[in-house]
Protein backbone atom coordinates (compact mmCIF):
# COMPACT_ATOMS: atom_id res chain seq x y z
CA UNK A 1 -101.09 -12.62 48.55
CA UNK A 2 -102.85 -16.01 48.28
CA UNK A 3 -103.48 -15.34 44.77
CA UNK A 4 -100.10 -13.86 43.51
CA UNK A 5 -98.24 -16.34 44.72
CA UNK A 6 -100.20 -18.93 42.64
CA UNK A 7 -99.91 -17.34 39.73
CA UNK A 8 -96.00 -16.73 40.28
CA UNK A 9 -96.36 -20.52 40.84
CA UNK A 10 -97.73 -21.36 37.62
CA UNK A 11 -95.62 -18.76 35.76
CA UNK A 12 -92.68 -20.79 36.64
CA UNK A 13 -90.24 -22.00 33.64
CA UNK A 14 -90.44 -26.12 33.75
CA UNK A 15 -87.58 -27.91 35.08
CA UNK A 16 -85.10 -28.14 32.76
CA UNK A 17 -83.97 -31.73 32.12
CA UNK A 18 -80.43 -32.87 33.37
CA UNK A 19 -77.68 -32.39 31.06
CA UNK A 20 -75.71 -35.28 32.54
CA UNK A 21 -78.84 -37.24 31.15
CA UNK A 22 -79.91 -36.01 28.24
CA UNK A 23 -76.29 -34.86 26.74
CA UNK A 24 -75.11 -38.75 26.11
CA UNK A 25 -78.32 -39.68 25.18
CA UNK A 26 -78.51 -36.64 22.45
CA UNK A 27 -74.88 -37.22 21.65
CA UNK A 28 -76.10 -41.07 20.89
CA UNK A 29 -78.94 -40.31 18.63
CA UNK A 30 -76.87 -38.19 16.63
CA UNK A 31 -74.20 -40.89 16.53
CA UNK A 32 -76.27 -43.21 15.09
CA UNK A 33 -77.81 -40.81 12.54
CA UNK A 34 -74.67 -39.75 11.59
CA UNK A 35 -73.32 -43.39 10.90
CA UNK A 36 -76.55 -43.95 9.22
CA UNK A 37 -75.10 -40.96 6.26
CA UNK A 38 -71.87 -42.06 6.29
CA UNK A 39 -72.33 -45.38 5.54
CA UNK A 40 -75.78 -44.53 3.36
CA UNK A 41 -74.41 -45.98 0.22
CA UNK A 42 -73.78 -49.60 1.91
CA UNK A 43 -76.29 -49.59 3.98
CA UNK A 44 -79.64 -48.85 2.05
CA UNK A 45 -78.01 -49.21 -1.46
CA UNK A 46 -76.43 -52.65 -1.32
CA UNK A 47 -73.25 -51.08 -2.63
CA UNK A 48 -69.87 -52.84 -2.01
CA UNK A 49 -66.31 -51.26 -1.17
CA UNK A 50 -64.16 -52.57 -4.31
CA UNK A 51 -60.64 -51.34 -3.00
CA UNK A 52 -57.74 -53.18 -2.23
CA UNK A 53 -58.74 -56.55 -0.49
CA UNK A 54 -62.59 -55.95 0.58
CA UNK A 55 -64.15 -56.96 -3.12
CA UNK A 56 -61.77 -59.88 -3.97
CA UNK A 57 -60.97 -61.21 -0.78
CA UNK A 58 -62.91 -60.34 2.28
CA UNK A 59 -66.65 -60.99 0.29
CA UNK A 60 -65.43 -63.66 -0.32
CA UNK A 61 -64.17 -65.16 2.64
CA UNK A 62 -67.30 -63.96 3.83
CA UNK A 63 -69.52 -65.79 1.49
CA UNK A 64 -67.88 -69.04 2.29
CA UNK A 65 -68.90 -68.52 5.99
CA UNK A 66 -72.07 -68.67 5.11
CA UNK A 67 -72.01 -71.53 2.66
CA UNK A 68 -69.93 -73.38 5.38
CA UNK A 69 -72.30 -73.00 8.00
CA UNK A 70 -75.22 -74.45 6.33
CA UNK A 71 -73.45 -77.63 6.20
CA UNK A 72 -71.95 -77.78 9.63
CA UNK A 73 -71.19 -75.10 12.31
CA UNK A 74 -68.14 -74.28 13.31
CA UNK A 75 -66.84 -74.82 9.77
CA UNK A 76 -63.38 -75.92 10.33
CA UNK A 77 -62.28 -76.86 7.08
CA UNK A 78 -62.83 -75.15 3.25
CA UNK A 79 -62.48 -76.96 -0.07
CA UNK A 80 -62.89 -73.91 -2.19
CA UNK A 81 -59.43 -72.62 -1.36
CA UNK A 82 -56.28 -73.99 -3.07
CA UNK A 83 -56.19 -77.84 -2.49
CA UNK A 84 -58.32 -76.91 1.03
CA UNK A 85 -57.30 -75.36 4.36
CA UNK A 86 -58.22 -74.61 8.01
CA UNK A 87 -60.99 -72.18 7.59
CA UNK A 88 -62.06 -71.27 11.69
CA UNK A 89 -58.64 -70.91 12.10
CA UNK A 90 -58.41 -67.63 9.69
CA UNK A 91 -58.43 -64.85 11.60
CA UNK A 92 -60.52 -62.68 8.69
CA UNK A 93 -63.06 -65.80 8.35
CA UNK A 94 -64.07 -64.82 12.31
CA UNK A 95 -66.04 -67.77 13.02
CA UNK A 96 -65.60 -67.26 17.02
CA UNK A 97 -66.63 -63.92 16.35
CA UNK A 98 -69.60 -62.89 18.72
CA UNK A 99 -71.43 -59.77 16.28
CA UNK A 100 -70.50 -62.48 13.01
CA UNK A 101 -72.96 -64.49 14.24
CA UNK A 102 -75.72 -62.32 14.31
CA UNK A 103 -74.75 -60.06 11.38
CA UNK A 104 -73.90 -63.32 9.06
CA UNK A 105 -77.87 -63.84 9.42
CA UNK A 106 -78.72 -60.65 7.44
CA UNK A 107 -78.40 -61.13 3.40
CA UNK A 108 -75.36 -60.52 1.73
CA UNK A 109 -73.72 -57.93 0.87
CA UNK A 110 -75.92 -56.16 3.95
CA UNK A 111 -74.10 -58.51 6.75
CA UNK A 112 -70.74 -57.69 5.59
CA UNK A 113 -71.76 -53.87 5.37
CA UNK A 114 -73.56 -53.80 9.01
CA UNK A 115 -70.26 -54.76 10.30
CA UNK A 116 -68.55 -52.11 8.94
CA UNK A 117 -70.89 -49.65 10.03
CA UNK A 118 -71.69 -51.22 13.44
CA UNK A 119 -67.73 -51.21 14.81
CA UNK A 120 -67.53 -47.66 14.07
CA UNK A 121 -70.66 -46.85 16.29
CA UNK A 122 -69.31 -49.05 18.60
CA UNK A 123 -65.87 -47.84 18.34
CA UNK A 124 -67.65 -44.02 18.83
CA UNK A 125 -69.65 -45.42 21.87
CA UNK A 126 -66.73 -46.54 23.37
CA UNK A 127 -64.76 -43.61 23.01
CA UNK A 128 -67.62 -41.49 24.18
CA UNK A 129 -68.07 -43.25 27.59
CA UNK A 130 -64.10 -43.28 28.44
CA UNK A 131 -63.92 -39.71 27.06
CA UNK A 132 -66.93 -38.46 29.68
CA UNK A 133 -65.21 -41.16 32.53
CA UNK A 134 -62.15 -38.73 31.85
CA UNK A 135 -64.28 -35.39 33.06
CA UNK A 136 -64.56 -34.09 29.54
CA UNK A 137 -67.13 -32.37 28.18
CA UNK A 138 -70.28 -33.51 26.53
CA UNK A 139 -69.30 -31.80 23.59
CA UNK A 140 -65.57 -32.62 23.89
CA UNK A 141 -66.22 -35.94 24.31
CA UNK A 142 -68.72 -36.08 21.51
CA UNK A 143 -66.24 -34.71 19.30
CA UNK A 144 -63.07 -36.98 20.23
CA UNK A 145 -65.88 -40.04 19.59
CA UNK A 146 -66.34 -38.76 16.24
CA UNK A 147 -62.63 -38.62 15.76
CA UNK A 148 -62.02 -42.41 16.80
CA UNK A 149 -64.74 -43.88 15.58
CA UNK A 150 -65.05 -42.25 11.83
CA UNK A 151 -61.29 -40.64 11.56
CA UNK A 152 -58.54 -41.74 9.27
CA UNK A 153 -57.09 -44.51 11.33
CA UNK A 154 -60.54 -46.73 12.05
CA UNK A 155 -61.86 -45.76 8.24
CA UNK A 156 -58.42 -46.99 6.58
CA UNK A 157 -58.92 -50.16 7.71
CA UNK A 158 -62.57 -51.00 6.82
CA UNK A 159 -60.58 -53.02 4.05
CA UNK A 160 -59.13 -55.18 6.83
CA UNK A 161 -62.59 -56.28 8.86
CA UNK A 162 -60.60 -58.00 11.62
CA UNK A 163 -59.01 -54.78 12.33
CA UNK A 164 -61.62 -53.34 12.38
CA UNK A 165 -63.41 -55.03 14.53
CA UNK A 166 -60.56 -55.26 16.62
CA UNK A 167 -59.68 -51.89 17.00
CA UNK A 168 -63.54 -50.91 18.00
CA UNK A 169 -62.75 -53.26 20.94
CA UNK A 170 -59.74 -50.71 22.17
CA UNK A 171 -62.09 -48.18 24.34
CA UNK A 172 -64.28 -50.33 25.78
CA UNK A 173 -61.09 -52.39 27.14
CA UNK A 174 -59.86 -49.31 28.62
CA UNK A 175 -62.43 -48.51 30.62
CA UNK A 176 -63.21 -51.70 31.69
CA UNK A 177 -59.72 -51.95 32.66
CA UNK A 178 -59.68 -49.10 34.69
CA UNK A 179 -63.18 -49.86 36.25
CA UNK A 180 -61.40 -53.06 37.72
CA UNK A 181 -58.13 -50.86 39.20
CA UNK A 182 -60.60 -48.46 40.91
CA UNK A 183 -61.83 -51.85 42.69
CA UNK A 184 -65.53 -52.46 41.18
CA UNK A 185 -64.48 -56.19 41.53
CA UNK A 186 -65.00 -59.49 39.45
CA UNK A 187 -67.68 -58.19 37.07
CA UNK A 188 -65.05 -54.62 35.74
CA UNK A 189 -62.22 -57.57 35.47
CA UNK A 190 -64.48 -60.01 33.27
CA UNK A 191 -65.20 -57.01 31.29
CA UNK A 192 -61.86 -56.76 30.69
CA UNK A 193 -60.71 -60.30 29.63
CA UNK A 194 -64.25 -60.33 27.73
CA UNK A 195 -63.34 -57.15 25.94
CA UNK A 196 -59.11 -58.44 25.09
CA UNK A 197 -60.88 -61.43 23.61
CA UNK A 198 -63.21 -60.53 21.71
């Protein structure tokens, strides 16, 4: 008896791993990777979107950042621009712009391109967490992130970067939001003012 039991023992199927675990963190990997195709031609081919206001106007107001900020940070004030104007006061320059800072120190045009592809994800992300907060499924939930992040209303305006970035925001203020009425205190409510600011 001794003996069958041990081998019934070591017969047994492993443990399968925790779906509740390994479902977001799946559903994240393939987020990523799937960003990483969608936005293939910007991201590993230097390519640049040339509709509507992106190539003449964004890049540009991009570029000047840059060129701005070598002289002096925060750069308040650009010559290049009719006889000069308030330049950290644009709302598409985005000085005060958290990500800008860090994605304004890769090369150009990858910065500009990163933030594209970085807002969806983090549109996605958002969407994924509030999604699973509201009982759905990993697979629902998966789905409806895809739908946000890389559907017709956040892709339209990739040629409007502030809406963009705003609009990736929109999630992640919900849920803070509703962290902070469930009563998980001072931290959920910062999250929330963080989240409407930025």
């Amino acid at each position: 008896q001794r003996e069958s039991s041990e081998t019934d023992v070591s017969r047994r199927d492993p443990l399968p791993l925790a779906p509740a675990r390994t479902g977001p963190l799946l559903a994240g990997v393939a987020l990523i990777l799937y960003t990483g195709w969608f936005y293939r031609d910007l991201l590993f081919h230097q390519r640049v979107y040339v509709f509507r206001d992106t190539y003449t106007f964004l890049l540009a107001i991009d570029h000047v950042a840059r060129a701005l900020a070598v002289w002096n940070w925060p750069p308040l004030w650009s010559p290049f621009q009719i006889l000069g104007k308030p330049f950290a006061a644009d709302p598409l320059a985005a000085v005060y712009y958290p990500p800008n800072w860090f994605l304004r120190a890769l090369p150009e045009p990858l910065g500009f391109n990163a933030s594209l592809a970085t807002h969806h994800v983090w549109g996605a992300a958002g969407a994924f967490l509030l999604l699973r907060r509201w009982r759905l499924s990993v697979l629902s939930a998966a789905l409806g992130s895809l739908l946000f992040g890389f559907g017709g209303s956040l892709v339209s305006v990739d040629n409007m970067i502030n809406g963009l970035q705003s609009a990736a925001w929109i999630p992640w203020t919900i849920l803070a939001f509703e962290l902070w009425q469930e009563g998980h205190g001072f931290a959920a409510l910062a999250a929330t003012g963080f989240t409407i600011g930025t």
